[in-house]
Protein backbone atom coordinates (compact mmCIF):
# COMPACT_ATOMS: atom_id res chain seq x y z
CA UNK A 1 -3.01 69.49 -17.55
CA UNK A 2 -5.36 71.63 -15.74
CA UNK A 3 -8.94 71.15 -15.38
CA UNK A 4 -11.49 74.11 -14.54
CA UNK A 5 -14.27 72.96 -13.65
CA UNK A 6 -17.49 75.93 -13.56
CA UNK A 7 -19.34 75.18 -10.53
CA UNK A 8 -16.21 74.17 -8.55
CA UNK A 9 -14.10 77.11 -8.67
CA UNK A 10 -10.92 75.62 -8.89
CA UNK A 11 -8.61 74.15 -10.85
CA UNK A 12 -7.87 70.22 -10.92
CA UNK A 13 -4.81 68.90 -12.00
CA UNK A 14 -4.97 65.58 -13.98
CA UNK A 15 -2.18 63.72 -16.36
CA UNK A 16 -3.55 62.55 -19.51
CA UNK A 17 -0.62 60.98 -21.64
CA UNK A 18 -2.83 59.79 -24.46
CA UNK A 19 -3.36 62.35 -26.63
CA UNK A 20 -2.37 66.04 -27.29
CA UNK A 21 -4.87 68.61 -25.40
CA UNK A 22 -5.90 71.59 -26.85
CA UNK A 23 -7.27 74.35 -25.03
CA UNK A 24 -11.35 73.98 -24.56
CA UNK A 25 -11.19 70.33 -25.60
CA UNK A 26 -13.66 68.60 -23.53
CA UNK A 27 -12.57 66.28 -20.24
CA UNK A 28 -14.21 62.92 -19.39
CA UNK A 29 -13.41 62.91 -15.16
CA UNK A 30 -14.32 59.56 -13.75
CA UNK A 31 -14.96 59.53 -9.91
CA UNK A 32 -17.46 57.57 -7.22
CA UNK A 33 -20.13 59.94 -5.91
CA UNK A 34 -19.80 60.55 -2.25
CA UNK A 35 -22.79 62.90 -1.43
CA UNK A 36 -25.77 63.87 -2.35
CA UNK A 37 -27.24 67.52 -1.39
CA UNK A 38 -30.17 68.35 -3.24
CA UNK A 39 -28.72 69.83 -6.67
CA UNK A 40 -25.20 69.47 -4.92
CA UNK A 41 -22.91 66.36 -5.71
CA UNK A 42 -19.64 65.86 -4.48
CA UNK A 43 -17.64 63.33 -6.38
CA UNK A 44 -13.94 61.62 -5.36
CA UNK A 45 -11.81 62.38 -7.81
CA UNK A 46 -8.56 61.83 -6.03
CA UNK A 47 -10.20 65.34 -4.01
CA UNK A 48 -13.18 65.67 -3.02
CA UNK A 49 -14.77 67.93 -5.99
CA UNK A 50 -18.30 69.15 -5.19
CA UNK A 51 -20.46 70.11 -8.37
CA UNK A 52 -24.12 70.66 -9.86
CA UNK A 53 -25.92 67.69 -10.70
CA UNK A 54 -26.46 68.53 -14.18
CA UNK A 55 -23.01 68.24 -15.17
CA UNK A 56 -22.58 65.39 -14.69
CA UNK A 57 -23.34 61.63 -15.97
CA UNK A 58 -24.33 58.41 -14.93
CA UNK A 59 -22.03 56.19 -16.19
CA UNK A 60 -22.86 52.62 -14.48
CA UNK A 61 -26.54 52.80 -13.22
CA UNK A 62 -27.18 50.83 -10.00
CA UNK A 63 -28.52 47.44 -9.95
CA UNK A 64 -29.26 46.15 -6.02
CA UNK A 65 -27.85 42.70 -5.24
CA UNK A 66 -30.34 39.75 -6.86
CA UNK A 67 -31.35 37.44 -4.17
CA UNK A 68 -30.85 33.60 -4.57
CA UNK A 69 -33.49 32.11 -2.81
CA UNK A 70 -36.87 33.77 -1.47
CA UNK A 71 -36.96 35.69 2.13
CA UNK A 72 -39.55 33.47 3.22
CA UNK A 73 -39.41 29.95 3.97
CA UNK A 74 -41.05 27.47 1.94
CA UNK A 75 -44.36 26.33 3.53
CA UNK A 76 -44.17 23.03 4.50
């Protein structure tokens, strides 16, 4: 099937053997983002696809790395 996406301008090519696909039936696309440009995102979806930021969302929020023992050393 083909994908349009709005703010692209486009169309992306995907294979979806799951179900049938009607015309207008809505898309989940899964990618990593790869740049950030104010309202601008660019996401790797097997292409680079750049696109606003509101249409898209957050799927797996980011959590930084947990730390096992304190920076500083314990005073002695």
């Amino acid at each position: 099937m083909s994908v349009s996406i709005p703010s692209y301008g486009f169309p992306h090519s995907i294979i979806d053997r799951t179900s049938k696909v009607k015309k207008g039936q809505p898309v989940e696309l899964i990618g990593n983002v790869t740049h950030v440009d104010g309202e601008l995102v660019t996401v790797n979806l097997g292409v680079p696809v750049t696109v606003n930021m509101d249409t898209l969302r957050l799927m797996t929020a980011y959590a930084p790395p947990t730390r096992k023992r304190p920076l500083v050393d314990k005073a002695t």
